[in-house]
Protein backbone atom coordinates (compact mmCIF):
# COMPACT_ATOMS: atom_id res chain seq x y z
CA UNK A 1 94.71 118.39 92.31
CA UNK A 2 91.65 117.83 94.39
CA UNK A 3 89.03 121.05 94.40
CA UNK A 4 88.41 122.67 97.46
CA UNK A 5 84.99 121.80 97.87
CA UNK A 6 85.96 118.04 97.82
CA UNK A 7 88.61 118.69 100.36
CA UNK A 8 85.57 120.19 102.24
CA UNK A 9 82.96 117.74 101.82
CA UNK A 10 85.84 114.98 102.75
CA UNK A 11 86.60 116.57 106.24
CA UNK A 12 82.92 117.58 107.09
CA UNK A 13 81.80 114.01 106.26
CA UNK A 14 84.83 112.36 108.36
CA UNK A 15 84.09 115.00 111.36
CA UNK A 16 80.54 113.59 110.79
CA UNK A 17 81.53 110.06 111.06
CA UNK A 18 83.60 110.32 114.11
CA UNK A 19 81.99 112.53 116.11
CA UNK A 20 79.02 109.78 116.11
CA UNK A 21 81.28 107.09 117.29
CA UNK A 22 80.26 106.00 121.08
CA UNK A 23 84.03 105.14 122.27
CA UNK A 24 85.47 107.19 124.96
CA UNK A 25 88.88 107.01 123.33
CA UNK A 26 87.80 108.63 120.01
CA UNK A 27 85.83 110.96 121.29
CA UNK A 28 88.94 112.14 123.72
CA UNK A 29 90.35 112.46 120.50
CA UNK A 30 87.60 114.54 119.02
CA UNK A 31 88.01 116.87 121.33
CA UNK A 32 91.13 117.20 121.08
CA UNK A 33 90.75 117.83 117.48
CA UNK A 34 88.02 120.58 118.09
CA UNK A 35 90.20 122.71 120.40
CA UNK A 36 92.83 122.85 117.56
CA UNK A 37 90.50 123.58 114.47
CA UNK A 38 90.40 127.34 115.27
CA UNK A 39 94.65 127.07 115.69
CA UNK A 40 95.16 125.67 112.18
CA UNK A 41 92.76 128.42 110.70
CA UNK A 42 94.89 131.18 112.97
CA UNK A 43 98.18 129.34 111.58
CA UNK A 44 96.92 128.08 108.22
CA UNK A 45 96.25 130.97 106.25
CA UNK A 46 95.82 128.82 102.82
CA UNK A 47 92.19 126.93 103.31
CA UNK A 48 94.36 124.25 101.70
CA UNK A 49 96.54 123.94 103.62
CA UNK A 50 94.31 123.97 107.15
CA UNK A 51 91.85 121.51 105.32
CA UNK A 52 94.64 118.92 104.81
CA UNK A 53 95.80 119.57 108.24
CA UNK A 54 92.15 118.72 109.86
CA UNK A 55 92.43 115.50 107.24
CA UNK A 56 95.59 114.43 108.77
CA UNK A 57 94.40 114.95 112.32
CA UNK A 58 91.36 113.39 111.11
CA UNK A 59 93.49 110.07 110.01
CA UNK A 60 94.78 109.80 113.26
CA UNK A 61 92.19 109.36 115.04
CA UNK A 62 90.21 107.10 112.27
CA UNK A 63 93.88 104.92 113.07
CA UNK A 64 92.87 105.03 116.69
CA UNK A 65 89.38 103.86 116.37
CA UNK A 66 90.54 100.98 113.74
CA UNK A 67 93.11 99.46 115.81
């Protein structure tokens, strides 16, 4: 099982990644996935569990940007 600090330093360093990327689309996304950050620690109450939700919202976007 993957520690908590990894699953920490994975999502701060992908946050860090994207929110440096300069197109429009991505950064729609970003947005997107700020506004809902605070939701999935209301709805989340394992850090887990909100940590791998921010990593899957994270992958979506990262699929965006890629295509």
């Amino acid at each position: 099982m993957v520690s908590l600090e990894t699953l920490r330093d994975t999502v701060t360093r992908i946050e860090t990644r994207l929110g440096r990327v300069s197109d429009v689309e991505v950064q729609k996304l970003m947005l997107a996935y700020r506004e809902l950050v605070p939701r999935f620690r209301a709805d989340l109450e394992d850090e887990r569990d909100e940590l791998l939700a921010r990593g899957v919202a994270l992958m979506l976007v990262q699929h965006v940007w890629k295509r």
